[in-house]
PDB file of N, CA and C in Angstrom:
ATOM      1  N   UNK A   1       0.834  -1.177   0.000  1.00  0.00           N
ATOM      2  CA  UNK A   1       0.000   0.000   0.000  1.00  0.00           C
ATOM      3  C   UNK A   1       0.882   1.245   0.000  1.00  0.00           C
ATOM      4  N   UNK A   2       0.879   2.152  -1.038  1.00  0.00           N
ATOM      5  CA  UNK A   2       1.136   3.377  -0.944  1.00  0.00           C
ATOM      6  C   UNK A   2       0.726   4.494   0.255  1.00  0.00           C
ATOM      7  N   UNK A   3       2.057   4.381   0.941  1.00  0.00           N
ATOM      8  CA  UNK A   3       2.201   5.949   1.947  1.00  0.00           C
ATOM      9  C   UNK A   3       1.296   7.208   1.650  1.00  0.00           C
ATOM     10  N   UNK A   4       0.665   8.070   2.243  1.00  0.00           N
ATOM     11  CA  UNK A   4       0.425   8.822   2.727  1.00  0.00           C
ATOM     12  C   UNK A   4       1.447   9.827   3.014  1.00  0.00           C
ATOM     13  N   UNK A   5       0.732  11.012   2.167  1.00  0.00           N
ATOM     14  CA  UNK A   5       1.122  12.001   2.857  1.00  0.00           C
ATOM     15  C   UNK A   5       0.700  13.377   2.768  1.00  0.00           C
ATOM     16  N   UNK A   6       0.911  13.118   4.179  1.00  0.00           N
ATOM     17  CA  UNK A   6      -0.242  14.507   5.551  1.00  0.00           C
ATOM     18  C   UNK A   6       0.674  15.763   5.488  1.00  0.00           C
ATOM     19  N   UNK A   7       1.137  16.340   4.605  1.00  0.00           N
ATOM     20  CA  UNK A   7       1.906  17.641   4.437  1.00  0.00           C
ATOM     21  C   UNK A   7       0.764  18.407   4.702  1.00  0.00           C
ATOM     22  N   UNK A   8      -0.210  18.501   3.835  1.00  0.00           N
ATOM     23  CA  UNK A   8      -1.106  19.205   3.777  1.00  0.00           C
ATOM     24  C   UNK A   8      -1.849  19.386   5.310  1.00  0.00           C
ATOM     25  N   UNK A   9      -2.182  18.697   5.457  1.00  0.00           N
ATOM     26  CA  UNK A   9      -3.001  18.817   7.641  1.00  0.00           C
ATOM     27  C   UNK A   9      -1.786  20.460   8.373  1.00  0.00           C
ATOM     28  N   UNK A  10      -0.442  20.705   7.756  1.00  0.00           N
ATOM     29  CA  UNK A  10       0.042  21.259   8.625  1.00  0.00           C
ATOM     30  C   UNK A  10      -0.033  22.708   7.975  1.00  0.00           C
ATOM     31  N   UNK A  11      -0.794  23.036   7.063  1.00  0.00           N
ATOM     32  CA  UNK A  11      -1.573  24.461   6.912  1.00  0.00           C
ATOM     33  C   UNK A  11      -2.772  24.486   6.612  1.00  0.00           C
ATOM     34  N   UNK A  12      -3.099  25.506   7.610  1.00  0.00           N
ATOM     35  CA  UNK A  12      -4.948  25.723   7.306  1.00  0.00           C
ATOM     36  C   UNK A  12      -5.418  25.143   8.515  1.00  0.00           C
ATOM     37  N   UNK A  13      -7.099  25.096   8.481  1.00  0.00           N
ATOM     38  CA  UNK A  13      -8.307  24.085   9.304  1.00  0.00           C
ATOM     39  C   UNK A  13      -8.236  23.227   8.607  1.00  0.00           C
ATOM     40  N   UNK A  14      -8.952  22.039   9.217  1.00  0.00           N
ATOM     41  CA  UNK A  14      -8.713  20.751   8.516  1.00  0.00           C
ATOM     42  C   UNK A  14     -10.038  19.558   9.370  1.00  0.00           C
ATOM     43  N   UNK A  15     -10.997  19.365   8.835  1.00  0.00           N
ATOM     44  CA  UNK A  15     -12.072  18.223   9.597  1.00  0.00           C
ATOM     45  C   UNK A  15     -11.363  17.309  10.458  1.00  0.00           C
ATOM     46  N   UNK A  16     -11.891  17.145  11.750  1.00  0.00           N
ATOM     47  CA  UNK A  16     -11.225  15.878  12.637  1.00  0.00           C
ATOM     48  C   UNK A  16     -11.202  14.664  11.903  1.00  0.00           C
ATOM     49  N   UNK A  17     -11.859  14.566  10.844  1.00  0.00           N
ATOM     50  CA  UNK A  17     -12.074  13.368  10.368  1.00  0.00           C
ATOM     51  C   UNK A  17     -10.525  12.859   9.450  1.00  0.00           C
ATOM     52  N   UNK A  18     -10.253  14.087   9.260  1.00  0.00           N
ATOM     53  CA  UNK A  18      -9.208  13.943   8.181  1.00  0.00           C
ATOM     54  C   UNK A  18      -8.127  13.750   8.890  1.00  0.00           C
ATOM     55  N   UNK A  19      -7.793  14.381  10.101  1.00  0.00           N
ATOM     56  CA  UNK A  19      -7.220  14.551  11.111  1.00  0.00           C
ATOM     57  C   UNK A  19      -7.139  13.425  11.835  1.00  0.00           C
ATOM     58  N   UNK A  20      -8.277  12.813  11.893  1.00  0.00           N
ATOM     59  CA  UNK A  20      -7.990  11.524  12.581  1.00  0.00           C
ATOM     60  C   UNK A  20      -7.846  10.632  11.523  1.00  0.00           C
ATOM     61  N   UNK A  21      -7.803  10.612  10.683  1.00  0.00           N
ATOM     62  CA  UNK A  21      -7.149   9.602  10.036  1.00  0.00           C
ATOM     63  C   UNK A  21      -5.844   9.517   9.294  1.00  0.00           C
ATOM     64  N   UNK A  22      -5.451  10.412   9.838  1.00  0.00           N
ATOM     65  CA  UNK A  22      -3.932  11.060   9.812  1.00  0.00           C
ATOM     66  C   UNK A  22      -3.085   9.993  11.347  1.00  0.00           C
ATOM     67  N   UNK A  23      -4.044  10.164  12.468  1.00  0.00           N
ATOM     68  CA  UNK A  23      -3.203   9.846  13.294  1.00  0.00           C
ATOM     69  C   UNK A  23      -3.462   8.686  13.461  1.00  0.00           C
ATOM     70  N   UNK A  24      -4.259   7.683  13.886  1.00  0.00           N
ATOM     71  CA  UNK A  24      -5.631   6.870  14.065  1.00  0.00           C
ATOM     72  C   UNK A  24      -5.650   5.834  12.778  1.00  0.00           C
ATOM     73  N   UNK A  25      -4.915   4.871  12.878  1.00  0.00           N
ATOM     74  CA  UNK A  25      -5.147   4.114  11.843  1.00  0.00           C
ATOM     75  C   UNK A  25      -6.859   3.097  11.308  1.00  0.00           C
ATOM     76  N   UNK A  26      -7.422   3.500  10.329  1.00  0.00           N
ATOM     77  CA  UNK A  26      -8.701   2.964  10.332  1.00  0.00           C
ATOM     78  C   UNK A  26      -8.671   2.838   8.831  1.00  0.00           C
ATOM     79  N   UNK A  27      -9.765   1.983   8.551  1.00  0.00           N
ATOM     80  CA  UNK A  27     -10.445   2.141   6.964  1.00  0.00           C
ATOM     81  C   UNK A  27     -11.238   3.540   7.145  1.00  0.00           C
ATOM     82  N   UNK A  28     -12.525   3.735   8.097  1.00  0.00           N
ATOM     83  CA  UNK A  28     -13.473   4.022   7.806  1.00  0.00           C
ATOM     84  C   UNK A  28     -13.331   5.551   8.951  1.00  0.00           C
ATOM     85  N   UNK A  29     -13.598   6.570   8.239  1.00  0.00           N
ATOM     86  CA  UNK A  29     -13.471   8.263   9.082  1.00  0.00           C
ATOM     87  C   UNK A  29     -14.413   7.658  10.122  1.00  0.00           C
ATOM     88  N   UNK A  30     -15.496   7.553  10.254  1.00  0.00           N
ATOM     89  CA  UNK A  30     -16.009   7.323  11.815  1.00  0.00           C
ATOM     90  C   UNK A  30     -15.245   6.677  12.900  1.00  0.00           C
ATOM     91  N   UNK A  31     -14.471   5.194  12.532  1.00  0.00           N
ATOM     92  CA  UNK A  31     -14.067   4.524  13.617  1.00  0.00           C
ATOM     93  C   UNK A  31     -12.745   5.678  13.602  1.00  0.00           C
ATOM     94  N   UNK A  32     -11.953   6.311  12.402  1.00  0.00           N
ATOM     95  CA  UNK A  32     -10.552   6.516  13.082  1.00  0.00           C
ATOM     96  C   UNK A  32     -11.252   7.957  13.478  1.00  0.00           C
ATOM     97  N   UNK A  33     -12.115   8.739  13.611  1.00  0.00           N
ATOM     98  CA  UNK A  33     -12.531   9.797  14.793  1.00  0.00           C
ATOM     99  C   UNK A  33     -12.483   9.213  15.620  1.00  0.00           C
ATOM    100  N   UNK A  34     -13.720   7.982  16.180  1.00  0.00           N
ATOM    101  CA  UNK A  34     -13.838   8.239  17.498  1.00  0.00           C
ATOM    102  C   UNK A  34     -12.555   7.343  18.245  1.00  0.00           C
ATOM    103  N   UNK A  35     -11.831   6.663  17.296  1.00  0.00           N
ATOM    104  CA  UNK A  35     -10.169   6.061  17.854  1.00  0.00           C
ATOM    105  C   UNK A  35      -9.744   7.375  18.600  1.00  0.00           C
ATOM    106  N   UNK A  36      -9.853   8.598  16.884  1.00  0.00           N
ATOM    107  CA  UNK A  36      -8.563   9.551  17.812  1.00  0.00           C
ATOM    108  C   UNK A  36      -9.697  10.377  18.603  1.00  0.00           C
ATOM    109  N   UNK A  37     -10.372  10.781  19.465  1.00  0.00           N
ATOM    110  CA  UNK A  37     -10.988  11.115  20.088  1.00  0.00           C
ATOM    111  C   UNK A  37     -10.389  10.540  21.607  1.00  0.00           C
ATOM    112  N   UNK A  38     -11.024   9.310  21.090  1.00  0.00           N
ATOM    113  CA  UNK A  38     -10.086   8.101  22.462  1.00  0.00           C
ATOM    114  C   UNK A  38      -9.282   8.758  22.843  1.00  0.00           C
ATOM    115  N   UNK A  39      -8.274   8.664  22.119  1.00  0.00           N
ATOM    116  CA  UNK A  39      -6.695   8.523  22.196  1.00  0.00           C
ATOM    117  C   UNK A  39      -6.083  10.187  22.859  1.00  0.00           C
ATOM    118  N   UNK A  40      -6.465  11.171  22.202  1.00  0.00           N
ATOM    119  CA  UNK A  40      -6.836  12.431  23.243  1.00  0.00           C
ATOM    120  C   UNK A  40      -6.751  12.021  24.492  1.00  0.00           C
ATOM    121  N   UNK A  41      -7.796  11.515  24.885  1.00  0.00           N
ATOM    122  CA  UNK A  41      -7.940  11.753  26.064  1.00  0.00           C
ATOM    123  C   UNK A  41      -6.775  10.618  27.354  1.00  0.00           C
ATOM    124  N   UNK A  42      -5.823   9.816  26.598  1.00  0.00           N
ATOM    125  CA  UNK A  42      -5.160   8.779  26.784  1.00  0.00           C
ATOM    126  C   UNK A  42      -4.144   9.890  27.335  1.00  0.00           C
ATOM    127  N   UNK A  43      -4.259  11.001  26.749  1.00  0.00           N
ATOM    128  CA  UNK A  43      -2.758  11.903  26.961  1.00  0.00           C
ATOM    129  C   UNK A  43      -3.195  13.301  27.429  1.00  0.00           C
ATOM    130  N   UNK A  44      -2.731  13.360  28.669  1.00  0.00           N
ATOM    131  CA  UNK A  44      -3.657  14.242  29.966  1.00  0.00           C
ATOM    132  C   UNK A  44      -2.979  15.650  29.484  1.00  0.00           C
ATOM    133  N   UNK A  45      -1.726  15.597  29.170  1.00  0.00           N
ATOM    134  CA  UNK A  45      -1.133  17.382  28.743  1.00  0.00           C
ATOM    135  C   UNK A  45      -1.342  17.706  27.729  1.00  0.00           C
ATOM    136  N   UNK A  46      -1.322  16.432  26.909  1.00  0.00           N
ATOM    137  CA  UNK A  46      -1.983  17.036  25.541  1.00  0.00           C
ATOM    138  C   UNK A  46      -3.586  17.319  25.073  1.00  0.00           C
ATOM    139  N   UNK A  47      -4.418  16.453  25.965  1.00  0.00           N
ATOM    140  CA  UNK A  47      -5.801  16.709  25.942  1.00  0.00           C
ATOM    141  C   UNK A  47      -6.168  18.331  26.375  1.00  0.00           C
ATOM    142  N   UNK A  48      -5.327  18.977  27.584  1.00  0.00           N
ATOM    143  CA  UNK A  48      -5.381  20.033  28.576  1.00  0.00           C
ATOM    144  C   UNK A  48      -5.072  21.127  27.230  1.00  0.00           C
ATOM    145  N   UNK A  49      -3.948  20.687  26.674  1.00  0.00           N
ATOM    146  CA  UNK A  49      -3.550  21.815  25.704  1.00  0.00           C
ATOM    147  C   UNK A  49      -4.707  22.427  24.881  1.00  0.00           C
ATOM    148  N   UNK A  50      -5.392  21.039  24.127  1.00  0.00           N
ATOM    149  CA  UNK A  50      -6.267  20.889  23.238  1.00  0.00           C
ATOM    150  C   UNK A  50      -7.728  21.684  23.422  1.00  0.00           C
ATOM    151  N   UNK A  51      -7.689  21.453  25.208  1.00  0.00           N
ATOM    152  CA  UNK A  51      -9.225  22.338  25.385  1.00  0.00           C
ATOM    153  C   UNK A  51      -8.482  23.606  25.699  1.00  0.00           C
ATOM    154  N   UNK A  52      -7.759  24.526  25.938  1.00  0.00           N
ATOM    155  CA  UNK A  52      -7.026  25.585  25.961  1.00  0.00           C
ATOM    156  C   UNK A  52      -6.802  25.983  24.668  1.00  0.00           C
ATOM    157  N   UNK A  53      -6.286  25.176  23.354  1.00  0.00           N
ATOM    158  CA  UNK A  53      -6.974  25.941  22.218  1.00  0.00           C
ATOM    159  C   UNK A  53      -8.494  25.534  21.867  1.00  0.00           C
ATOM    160  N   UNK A  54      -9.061  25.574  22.711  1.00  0.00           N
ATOM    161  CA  UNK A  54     -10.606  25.516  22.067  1.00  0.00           C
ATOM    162  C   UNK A  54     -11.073  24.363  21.884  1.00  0.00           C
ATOM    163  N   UNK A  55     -10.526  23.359  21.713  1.00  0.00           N
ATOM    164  CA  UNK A  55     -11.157  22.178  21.361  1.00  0.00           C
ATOM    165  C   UNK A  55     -11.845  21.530  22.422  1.00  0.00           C
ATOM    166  N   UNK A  56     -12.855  20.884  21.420  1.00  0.00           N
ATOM    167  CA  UNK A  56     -13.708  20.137  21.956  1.00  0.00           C
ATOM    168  C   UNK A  56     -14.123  18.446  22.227  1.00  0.00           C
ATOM    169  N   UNK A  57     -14.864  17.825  22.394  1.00  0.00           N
ATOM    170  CA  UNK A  57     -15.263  16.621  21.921  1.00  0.00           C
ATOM    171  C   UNK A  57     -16.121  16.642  20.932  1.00  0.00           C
ATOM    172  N   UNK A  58     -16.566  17.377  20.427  1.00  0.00           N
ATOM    173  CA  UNK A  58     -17.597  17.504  19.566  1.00  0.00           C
ATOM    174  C   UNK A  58     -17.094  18.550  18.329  1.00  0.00           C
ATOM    175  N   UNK A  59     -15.654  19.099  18.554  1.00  0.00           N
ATOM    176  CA  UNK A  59     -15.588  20.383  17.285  1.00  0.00           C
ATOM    177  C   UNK A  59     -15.026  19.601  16.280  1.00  0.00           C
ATOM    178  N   UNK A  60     -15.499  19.954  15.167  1.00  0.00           N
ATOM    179  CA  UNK A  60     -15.483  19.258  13.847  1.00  0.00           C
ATOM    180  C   UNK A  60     -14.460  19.439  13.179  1.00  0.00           C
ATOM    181  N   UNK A  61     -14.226  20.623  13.172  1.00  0.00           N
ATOM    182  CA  UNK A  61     -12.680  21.326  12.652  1.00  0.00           C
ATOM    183  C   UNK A  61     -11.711  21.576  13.413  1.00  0.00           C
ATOM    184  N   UNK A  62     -10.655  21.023  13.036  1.00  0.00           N
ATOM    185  CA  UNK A  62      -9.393  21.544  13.640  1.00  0.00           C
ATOM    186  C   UNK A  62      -8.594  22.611  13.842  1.00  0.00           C
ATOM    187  N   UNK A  63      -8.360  23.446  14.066  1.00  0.00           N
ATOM    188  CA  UNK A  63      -7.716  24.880  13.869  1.00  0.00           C
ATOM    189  C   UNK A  63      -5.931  24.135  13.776  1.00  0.00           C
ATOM    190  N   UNK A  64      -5.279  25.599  13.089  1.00  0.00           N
ATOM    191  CA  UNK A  64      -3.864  25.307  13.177  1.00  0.00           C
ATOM    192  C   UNK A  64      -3.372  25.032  13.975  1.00  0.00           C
ATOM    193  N   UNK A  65      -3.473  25.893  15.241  1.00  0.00           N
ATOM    194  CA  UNK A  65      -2.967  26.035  16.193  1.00  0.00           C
ATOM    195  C   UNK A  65      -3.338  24.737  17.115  1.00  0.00           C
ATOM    196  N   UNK A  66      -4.814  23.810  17.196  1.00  0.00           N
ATOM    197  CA  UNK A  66      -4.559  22.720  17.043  1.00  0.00           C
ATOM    198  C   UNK A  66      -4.177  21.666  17.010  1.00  0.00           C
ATOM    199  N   UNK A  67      -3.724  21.710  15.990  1.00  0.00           N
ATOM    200  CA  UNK A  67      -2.650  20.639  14.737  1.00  0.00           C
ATOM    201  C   UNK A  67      -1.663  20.649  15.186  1.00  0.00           C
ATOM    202  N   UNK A  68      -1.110  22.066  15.640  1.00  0.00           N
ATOM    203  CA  UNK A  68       0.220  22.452  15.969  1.00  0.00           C
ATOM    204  C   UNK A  68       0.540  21.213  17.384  1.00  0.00           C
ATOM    205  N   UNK A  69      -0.481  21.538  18.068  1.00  0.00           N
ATOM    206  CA  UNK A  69      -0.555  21.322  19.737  1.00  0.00           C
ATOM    207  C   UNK A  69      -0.142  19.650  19.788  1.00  0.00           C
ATOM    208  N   UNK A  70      -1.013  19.264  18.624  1.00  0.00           N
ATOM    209  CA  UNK A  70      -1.030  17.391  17.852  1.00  0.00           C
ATOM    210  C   UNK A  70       0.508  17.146  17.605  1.00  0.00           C
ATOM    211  N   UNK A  71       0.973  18.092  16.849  1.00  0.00           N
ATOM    212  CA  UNK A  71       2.582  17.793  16.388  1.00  0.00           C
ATOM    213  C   UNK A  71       3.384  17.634  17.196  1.00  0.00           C
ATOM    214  N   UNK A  72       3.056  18.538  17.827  1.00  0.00           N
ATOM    215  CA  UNK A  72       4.260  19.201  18.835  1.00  0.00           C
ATOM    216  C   UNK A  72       4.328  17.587  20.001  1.00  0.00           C
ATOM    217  N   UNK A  73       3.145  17.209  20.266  1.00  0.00           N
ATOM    218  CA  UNK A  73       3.245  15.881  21.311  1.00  0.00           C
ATOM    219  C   UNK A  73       3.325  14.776  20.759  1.00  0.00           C
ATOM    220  N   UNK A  74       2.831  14.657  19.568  1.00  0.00           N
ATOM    221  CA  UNK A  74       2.918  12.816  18.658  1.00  0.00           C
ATOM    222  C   UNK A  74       3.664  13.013  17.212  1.00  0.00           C
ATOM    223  N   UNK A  75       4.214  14.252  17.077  1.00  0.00           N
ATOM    224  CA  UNK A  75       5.190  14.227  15.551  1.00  0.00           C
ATOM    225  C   UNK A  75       4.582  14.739  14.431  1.00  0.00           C
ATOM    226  N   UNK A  76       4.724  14.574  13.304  1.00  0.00           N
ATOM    227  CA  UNK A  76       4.001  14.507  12.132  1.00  0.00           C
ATOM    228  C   UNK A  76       3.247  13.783  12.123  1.00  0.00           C
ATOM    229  N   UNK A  77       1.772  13.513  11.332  1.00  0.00           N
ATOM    230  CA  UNK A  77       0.835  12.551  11.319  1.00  0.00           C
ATOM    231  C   UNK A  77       1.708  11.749  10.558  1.00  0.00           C
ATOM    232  N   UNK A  78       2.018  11.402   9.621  1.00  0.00           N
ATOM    233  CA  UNK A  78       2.855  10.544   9.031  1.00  0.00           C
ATOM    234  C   UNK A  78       3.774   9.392   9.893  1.00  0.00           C
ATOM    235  N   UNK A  79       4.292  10.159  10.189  1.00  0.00           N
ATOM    236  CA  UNK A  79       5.718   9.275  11.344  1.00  0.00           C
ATOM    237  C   UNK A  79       4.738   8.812  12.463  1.00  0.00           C
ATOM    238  N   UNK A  80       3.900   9.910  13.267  1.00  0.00           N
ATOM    239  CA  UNK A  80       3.020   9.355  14.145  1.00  0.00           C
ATOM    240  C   UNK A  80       2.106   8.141  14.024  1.00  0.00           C
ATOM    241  N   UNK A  81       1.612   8.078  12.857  1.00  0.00           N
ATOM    242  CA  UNK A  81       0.432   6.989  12.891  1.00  0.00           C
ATOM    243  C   UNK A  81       1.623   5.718  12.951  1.00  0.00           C
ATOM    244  N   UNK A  82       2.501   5.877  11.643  1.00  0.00           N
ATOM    245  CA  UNK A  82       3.577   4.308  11.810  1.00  0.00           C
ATOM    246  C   UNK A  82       3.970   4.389  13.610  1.00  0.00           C
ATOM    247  N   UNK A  83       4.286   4.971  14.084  1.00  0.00           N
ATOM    248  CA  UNK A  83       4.575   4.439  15.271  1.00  0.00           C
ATOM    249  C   UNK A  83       3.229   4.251  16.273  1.00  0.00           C
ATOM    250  N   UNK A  84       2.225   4.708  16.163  1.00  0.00           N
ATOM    251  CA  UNK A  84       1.229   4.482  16.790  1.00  0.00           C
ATOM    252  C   UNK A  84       0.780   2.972  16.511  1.00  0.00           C
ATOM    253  N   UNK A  85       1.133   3.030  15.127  1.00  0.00           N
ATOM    254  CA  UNK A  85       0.523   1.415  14.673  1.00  0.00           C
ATOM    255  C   UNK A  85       1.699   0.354  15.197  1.00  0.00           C
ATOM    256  N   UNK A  86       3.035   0.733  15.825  1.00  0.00           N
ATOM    257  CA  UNK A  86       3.808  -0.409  16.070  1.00  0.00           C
ATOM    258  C   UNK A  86       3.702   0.072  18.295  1.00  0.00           C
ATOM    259  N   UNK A  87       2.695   0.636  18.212  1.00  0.00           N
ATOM    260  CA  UNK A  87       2.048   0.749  19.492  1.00  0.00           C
ATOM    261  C   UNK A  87       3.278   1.405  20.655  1.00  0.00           C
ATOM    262  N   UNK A  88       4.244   2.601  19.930  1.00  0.00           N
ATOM    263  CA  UNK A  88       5.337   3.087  20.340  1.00  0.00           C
ATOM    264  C   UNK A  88       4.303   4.801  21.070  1.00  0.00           C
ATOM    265  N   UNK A  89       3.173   5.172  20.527  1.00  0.00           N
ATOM    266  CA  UNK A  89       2.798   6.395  20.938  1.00  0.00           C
ATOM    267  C   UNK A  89       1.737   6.083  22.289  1.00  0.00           C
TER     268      UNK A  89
END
């Protein structure tokens, strides 16, 4: 299977959906939302960050700043999901 790549997630808003399937390995945008939804909340400084920029359980869109908050604790979505999937995040 051809790689992915999430360059794009790191300018602009961007749907959680897309977002989570950036990080969140799934076939299907529903299960890898409510995976990365989960998984938020698995990570107590980074969840804290997340509602400090605004986020929600329920906000649909991601803001940059965000994304940023995502990077900054689990990497690039790219590098992140492979190591999430060898259960290193």
């Amino acid at each position: 299977m051809k790689a992915q790549n999430y360059d794009c997630l790191l300018e602009g808003c961007h749907p959680v959906s897309e977002v989570a399937k950036a990080y969140s390995p799934s076939e299907y945008s529903s299960s890898a939302t409510r995976a990365f939804r989960r998984s938020l909340k698995q990570f107590p400084k980074l969840y804290a960050e997340l509602l400090e920029a605004e986020y929600t359980d329920s906000t649909p869109v991601m803001t940059p700043k965000q994304i940023a908050i995502l990077v900054r604790h689990w990497g690039p979505p790219g590098q992140a999901r492979i190591e999430m999937e060898k259960g290193k995040v």
